[in-house]
C-alpha atoms as a PDB file:
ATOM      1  CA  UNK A   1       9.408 -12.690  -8.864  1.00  0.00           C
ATOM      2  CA  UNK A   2       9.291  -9.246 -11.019  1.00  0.00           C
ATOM      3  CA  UNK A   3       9.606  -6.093  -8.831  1.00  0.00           C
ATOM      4  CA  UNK A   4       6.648  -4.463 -11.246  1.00  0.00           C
ATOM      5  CA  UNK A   5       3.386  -5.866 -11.976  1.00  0.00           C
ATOM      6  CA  UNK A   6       0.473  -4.371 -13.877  1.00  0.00           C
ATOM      7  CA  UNK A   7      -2.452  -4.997 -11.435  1.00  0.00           C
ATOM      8  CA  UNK A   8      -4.988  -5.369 -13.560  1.00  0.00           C
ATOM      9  CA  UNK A   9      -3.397  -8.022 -14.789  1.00  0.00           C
ATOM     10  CA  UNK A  10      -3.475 -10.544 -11.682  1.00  0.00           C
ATOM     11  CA  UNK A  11      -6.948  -9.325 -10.658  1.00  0.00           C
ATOM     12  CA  UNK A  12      -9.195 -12.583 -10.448  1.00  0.00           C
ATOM     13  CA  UNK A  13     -12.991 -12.978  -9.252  1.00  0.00           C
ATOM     14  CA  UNK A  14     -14.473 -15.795  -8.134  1.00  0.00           C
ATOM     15  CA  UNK A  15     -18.550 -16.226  -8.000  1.00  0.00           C
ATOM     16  CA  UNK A  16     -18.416 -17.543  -4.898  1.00  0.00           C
ATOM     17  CA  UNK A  17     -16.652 -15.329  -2.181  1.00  0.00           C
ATOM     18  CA  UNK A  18     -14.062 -12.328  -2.813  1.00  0.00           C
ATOM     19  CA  UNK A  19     -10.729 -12.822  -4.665  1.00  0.00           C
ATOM     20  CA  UNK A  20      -7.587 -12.199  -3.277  1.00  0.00           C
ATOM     21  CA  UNK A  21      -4.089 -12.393  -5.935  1.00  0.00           C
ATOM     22  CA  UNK A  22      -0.914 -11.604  -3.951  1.00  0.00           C
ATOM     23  CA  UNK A  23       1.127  -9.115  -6.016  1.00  0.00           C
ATOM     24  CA  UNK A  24       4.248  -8.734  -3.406  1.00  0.00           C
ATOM     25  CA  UNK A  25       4.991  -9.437  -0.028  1.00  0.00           C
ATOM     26  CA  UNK A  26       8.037  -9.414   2.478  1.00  0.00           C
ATOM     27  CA  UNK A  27       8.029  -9.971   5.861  1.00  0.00           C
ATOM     28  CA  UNK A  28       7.435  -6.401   6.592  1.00  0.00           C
ATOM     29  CA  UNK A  29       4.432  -5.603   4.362  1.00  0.00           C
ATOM     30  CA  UNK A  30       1.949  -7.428   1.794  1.00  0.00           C
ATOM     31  CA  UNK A  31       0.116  -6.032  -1.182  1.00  0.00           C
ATOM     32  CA  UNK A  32      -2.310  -7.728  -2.961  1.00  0.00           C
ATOM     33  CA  UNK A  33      -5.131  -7.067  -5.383  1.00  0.00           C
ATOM     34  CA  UNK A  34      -8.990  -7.980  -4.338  1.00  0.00           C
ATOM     35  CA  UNK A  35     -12.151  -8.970  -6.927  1.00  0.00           C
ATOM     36  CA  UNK A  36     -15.199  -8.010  -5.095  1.00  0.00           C
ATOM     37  CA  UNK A  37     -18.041  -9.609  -7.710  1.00  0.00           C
ATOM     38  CA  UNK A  38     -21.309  -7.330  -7.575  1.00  0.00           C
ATOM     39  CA  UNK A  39     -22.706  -8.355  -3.175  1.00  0.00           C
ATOM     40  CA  UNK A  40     -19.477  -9.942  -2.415  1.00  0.00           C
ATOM     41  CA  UNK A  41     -17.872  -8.102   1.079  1.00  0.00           C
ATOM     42  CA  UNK A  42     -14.793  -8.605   3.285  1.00  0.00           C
ATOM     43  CA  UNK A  43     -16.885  -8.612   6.699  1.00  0.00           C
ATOM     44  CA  UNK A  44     -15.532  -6.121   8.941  1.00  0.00           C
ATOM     45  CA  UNK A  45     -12.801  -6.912  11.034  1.00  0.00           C
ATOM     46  CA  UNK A  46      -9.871  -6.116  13.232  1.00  0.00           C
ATOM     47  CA  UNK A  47      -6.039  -5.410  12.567  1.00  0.00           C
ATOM     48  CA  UNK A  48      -5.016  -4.778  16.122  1.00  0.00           C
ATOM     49  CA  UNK A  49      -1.146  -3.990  15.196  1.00  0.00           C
ATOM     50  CA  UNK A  50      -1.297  -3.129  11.695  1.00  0.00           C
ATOM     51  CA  UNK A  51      -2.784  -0.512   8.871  1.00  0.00           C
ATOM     52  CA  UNK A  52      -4.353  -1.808   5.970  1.00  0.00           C
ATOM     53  CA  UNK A  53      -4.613   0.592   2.694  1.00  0.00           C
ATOM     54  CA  UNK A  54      -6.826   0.091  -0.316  1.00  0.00           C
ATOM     55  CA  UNK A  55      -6.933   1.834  -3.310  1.00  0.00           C
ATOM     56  CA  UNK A  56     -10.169   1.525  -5.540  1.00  0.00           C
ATOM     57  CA  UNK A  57      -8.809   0.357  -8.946  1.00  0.00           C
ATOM     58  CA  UNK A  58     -12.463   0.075 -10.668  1.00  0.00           C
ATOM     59  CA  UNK A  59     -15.927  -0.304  -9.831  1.00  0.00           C
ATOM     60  CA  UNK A  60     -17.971   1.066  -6.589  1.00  0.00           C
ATOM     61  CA  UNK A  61     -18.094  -0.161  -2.798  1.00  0.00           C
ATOM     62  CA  UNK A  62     -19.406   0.829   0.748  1.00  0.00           C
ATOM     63  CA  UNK A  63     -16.319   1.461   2.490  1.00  0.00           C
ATOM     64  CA  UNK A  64     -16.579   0.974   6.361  1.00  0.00           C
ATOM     65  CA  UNK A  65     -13.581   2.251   8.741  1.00  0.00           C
ATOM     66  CA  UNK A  66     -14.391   2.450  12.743  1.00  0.00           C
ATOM     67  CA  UNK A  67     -18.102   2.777  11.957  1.00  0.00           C
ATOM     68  CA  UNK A  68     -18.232   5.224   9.336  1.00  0.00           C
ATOM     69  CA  UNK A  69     -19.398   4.463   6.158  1.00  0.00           C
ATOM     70  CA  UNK A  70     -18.834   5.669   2.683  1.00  0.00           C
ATOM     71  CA  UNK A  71     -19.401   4.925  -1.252  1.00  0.00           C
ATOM     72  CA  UNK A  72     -16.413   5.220  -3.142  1.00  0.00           C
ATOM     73  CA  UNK A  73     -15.056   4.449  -6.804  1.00  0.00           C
ATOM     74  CA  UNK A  74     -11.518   4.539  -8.754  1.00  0.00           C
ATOM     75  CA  UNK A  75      -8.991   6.116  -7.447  1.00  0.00           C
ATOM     76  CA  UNK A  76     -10.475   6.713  -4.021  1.00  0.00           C
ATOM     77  CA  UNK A  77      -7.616   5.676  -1.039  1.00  0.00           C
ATOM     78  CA  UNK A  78      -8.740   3.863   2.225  1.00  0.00           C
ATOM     79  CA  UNK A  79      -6.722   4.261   5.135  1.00  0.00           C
ATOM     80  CA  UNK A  80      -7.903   1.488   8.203  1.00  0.00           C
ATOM     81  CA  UNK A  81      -5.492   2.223  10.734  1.00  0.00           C
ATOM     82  CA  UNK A  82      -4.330  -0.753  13.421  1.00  0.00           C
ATOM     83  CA  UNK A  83      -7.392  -1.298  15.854  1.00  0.00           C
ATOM     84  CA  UNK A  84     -10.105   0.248  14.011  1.00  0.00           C
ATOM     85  CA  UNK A  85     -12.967  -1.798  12.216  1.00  0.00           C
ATOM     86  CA  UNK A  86     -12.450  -2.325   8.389  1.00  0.00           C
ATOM     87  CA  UNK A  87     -14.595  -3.916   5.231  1.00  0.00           C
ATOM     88  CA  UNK A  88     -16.371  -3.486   2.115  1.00  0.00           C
ATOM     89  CA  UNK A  89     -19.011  -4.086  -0.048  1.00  0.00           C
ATOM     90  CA  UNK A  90     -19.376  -4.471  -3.695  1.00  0.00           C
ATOM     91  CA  UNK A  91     -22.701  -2.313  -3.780  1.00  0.00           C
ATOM     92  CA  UNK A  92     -22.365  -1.540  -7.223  1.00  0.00           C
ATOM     93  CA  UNK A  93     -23.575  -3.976 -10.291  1.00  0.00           C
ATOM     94  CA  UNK A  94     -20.183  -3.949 -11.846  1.00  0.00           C
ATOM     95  CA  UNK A  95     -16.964  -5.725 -10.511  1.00  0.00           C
ATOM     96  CA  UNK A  96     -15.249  -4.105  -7.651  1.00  0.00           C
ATOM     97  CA  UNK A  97     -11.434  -4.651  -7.876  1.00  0.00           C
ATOM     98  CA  UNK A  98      -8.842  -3.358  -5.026  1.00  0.00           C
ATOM     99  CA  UNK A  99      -5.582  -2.494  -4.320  1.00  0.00           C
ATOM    100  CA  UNK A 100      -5.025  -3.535  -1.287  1.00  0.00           C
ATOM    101  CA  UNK A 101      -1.684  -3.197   1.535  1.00  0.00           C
ATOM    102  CA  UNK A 102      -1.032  -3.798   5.098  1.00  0.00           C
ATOM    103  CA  UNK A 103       1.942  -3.410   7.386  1.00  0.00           C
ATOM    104  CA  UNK A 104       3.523  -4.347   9.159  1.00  0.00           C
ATOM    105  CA  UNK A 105       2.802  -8.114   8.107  1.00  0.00           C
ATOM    106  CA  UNK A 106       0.635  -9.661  10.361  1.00  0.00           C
ATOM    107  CA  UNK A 107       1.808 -13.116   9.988  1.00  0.00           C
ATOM    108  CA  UNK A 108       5.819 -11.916  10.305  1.00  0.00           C
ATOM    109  CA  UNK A 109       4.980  -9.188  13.146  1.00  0.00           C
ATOM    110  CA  UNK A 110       7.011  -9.417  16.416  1.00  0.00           C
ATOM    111  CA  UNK A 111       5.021 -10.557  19.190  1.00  0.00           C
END
């Protein structure tokens, strides 16, 4: 696997729920791209030991972190710290794709 990747490149959609292409992952970390089409979402949810970042490559989306809410578009940054309530929503008409990476890795964490 390349250490380098142009992320627009591996960014898929998918007409019937939201995309996910993973770009690089370790046990330590995982980063991946998401393709939000126009009303897709990532229903909010809970990352009790890790942080999740996303980075807005293009398009628009309702951002929710611990109950807040907020429209953002490219080159916005996300930060959904471990424990708090995270999604989004592709609220605009165009496609929403993400940047997306959380760590530690929740499937390799130490229990």
């Amino acid at each position: 696997m390349p250490w380098w990747k142009f992320a627009a490149d591996e960014t898929k959609f998918a007409a019937e729920k939201m995309a996910k292409t993973n770009l690089f992952e370790t046990d330590r970390m995982f980063c991946d791209v998401y393709g939000l089409e126009p009303g897709q979402s990532q229903k909010p949810h809970v990352h009790a030991d890790a942080d999740k970042v996303y980075y807005v490559l293009e398009g628009e989306g309702l951002f929710e972190v611990s109950h807040e809410q907020r429209i953002l578009g490219p080159g916005a940054v996300v930060h959904a710290a471990a424990g708090a309530p995270h999604g989004v929503t592709n609220t605009g008409t165009k496609r929403l794709a993400l940047l997306v990476v959380m760590a530690p890795h929740p499937q390799f964490r130490k229990i």
